[in-house]
C-alpha atoms as a PDB file:
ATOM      1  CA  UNK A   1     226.895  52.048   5.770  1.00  0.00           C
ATOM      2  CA  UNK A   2     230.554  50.199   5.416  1.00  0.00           C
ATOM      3  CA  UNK A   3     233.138  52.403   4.225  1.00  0.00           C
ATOM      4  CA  UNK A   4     233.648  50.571   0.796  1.00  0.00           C
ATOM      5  CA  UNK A   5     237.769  51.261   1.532  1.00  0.00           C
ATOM      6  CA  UNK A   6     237.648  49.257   4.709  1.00  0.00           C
ATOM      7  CA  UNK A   7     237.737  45.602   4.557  1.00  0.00           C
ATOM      8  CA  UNK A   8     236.605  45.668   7.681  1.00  0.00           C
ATOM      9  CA  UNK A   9     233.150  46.487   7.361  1.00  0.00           C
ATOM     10  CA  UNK A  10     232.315  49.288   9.895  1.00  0.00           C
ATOM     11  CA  UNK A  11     235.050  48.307  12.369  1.00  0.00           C
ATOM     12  CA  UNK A  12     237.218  51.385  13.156  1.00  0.00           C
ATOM     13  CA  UNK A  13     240.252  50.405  14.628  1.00  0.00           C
ATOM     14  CA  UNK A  14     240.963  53.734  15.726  1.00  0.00           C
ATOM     15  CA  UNK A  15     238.290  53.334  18.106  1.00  0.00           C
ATOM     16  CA  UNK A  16     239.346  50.323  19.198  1.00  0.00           C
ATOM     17  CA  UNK A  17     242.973  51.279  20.011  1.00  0.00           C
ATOM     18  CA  UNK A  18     241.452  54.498  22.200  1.00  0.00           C
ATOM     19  CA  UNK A  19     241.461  52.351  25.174  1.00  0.00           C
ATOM     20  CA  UNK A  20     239.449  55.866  26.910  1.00  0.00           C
ATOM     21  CA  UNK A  21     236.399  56.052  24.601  1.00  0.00           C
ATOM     22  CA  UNK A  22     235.782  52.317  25.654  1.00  0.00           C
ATOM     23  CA  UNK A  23     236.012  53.453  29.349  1.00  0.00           C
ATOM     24  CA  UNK A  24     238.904  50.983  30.023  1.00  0.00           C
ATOM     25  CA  UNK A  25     242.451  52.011  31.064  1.00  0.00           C
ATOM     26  CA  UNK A  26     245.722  50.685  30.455  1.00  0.00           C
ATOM     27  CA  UNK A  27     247.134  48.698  33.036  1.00  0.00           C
ATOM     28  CA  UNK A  28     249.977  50.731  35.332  1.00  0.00           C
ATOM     29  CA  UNK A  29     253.330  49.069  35.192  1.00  0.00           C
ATOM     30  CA  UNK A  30     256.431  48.968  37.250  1.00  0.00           C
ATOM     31  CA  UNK A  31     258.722  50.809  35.029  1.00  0.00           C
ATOM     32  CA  UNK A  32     261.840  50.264  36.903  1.00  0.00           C
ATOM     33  CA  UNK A  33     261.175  46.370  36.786  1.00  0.00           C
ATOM     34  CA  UNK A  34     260.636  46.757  33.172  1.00  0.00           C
ATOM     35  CA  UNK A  35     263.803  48.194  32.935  1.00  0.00           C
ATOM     36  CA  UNK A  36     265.041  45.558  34.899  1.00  0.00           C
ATOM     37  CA  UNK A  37     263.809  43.112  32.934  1.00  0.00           C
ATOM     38  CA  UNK A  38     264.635  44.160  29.567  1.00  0.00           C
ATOM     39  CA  UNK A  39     268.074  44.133  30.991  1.00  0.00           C
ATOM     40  CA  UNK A  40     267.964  40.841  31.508  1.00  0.00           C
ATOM     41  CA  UNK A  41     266.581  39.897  28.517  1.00  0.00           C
ATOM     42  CA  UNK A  42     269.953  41.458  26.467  1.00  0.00           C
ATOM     43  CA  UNK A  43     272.001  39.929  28.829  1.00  0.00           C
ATOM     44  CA  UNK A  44     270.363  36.603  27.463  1.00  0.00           C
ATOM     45  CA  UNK A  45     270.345  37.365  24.145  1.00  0.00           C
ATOM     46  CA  UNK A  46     274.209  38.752  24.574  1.00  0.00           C
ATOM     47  CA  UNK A  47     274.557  35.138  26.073  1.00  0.00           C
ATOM     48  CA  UNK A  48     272.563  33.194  23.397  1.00  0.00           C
ATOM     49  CA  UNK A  49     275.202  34.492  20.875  1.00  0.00           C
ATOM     50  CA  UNK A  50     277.960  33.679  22.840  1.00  0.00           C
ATOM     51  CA  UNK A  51     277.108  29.986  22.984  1.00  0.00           C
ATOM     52  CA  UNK A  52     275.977  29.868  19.474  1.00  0.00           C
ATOM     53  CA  UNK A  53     279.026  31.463  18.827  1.00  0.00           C
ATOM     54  CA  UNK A  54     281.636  29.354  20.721  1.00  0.00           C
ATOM     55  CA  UNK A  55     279.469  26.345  19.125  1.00  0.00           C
ATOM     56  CA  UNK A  56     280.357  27.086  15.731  1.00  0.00           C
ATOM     57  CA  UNK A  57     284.041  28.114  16.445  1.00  0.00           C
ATOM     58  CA  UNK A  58     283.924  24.235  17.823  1.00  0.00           C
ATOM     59  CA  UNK A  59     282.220  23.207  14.471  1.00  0.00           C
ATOM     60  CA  UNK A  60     284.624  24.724  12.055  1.00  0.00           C
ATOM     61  CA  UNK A  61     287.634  23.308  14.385  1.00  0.00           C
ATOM     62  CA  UNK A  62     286.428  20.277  13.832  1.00  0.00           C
ATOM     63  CA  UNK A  63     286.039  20.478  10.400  1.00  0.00           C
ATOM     64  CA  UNK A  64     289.606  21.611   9.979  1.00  0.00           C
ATOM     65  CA  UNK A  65     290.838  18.564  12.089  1.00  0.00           C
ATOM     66  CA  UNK A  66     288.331  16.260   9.201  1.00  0.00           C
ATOM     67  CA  UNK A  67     289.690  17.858   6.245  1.00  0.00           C
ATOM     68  CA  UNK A  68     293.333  17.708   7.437  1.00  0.00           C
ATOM     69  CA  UNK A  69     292.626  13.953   8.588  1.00  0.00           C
ATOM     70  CA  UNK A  70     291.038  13.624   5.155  1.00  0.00           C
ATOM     71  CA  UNK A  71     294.217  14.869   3.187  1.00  0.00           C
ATOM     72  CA  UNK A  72     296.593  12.511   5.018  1.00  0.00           C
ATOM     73  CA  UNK A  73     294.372   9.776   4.510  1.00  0.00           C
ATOM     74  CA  UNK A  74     294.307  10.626   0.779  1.00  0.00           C
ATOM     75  CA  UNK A  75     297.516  10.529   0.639  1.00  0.00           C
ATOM     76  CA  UNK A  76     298.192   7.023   2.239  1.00  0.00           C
ATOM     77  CA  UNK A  77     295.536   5.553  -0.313  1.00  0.00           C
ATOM     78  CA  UNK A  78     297.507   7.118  -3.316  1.00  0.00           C
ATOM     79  CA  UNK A  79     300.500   5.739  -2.102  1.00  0.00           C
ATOM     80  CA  UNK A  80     299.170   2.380  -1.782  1.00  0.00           C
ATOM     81  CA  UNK A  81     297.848   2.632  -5.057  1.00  0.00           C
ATOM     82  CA  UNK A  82     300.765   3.324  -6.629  1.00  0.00           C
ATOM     83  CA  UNK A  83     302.713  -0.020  -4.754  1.00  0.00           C
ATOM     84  CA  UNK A  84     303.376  -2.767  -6.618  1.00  0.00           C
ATOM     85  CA  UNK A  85     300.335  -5.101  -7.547  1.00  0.00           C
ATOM     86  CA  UNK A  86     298.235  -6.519 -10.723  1.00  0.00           C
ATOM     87  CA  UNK A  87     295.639  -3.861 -12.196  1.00  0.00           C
ATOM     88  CA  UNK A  88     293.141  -6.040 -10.527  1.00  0.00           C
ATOM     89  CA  UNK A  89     294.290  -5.699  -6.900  1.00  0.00           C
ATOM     90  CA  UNK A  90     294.302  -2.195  -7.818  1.00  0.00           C
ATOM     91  CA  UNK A  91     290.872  -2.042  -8.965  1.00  0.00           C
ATOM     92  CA  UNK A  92     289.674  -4.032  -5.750  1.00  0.00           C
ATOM     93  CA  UNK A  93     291.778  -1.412  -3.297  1.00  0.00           C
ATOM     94  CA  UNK A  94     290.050   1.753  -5.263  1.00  0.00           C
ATOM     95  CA  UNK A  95     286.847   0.032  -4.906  1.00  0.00           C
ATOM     96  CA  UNK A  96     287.582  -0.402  -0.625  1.00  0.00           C
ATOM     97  CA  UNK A  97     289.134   3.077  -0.383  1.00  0.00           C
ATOM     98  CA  UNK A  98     286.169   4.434  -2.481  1.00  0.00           C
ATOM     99  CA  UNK A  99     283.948   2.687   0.076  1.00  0.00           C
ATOM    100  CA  UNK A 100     285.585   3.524   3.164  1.00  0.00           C
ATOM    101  CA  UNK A 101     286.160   7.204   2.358  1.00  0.00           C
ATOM    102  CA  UNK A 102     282.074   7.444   1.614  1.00  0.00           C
ATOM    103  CA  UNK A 103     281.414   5.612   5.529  1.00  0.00           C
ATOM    104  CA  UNK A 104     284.027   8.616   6.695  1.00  0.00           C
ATOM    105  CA  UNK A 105     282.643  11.307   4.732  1.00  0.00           C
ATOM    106  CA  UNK A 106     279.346  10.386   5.932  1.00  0.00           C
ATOM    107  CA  UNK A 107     280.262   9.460   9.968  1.00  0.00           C
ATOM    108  CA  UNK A 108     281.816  12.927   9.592  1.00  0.00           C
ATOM    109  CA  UNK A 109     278.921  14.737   8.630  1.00  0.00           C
ATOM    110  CA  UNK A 110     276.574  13.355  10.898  1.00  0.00           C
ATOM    111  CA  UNK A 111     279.431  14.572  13.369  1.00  0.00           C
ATOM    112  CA  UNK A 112     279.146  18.300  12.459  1.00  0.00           C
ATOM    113  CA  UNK A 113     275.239  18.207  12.656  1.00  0.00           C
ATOM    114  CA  UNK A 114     275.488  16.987  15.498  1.00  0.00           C
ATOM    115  CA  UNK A 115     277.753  20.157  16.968  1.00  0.00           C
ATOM    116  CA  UNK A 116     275.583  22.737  15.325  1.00  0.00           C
ATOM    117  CA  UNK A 117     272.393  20.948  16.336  1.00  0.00           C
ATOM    118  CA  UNK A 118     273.524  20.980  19.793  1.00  0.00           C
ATOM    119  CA  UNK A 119     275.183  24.433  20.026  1.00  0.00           C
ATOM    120  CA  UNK A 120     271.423  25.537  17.947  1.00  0.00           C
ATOM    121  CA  UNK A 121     269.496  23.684  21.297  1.00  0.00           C
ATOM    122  CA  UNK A 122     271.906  25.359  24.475  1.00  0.00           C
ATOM    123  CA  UNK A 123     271.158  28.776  22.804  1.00  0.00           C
ATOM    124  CA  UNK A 124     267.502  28.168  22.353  1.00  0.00           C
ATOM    125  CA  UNK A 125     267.238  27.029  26.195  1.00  0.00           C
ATOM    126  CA  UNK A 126     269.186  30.052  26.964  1.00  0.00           C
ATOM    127  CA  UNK A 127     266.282  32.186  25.161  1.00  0.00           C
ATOM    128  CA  UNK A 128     263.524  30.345  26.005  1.00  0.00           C
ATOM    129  CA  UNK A 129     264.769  29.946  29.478  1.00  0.00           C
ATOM    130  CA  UNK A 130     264.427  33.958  29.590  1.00  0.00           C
ATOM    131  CA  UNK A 131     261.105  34.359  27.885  1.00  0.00           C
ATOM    132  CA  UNK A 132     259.412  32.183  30.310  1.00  0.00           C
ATOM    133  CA  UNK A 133     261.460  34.428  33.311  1.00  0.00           C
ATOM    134  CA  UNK A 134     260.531  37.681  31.320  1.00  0.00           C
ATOM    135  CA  UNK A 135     256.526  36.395  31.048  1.00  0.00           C
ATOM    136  CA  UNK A 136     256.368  36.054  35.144  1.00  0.00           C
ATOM    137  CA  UNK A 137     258.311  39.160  35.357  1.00  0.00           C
ATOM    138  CA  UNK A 138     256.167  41.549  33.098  1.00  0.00           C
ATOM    139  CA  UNK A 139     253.176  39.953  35.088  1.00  0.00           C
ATOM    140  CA  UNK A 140     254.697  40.976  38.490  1.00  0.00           C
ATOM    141  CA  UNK A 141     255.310  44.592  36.779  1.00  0.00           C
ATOM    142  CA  UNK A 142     251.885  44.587  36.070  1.00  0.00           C
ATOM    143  CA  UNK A 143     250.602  43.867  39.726  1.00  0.00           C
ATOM    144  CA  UNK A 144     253.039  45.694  41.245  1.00  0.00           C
ATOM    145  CA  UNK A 145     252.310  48.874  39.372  1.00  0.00           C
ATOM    146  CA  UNK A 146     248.967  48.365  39.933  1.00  0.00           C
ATOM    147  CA  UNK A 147     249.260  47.984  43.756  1.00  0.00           C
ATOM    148  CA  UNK A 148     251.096  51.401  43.318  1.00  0.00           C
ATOM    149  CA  UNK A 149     248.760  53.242  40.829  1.00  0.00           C
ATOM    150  CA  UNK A 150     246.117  55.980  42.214  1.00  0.00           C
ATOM    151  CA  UNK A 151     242.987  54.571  42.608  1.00  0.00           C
ATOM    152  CA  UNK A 152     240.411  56.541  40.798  1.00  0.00           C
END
């Protein structure tokens, strides 16, 4: 009869994680290569960071150098503005500063993605890079230890 407060029906998973009462047994491991390996996989991660890191310290530098670029140009438009000329000339050089500040703003910003996309991609290869190292290594554990586990 299914236990009503199981949504499982009459699968215990008790019994299923008692790897004994099926009559199978865990597979022996190479501890020390574990170790090993989960060594390597902080020094990864501890390297991951560090590119992400020094990829966003280049982002926001760069971002300074736009804004300050930004603030001088600014200032060169205002001052041309404020030459000399009929209100129409003036209306035709607000209209070009208008548009060439929007290609900047724009150029610029496809810039920055372009630093935090790639500083996002070297840390990902970094990581997956060491999951595919850790994968062969955890099977190597696993025949190792069982190479060195009593037969019984």
């Amino acid at each position: 009869m299914a236990n009503p407060g199981n949504p499982f029906g009459n699968f215990d998973p008790r019994a299923f994680m008692d790897m004994g009462k099926l009559g199978a047994t865990p597979p022996a491991l190479d501890m020390g290569a574990l170790v090993e390996a989960q060594r390597r996989n902080v020094e990864a991660l501890t390297r991951a960071n560090q590119v992400a890191a020094e990829g966003m310290q280049a982002l926001a530098q760069r971002h300074a150098e736009m804004l300050r670029q930004g603030l001088d140009q600014a200032g060169q438009a205002l001052r041309a503005l404020m030459a000399a000329g009929s209100p129409e000339d003036k209306a035709a050089q607000q209209a070009d500063i208008a548009r060439d500040g929007f290609a900047q703003v724009m150029a610029n910003a496809r810039e920055l993605v372009e630093i935090a996309t790639r500083a996002q991609s070297e840390a990902g290869d970094v990581l997956a890079q060491r999951v595919a190292s850790s994968l062969t290594e955890l099977k190597g554990a696993i025949a190792s230890g069982q190479k060195a586990a009593p037969k019984r």
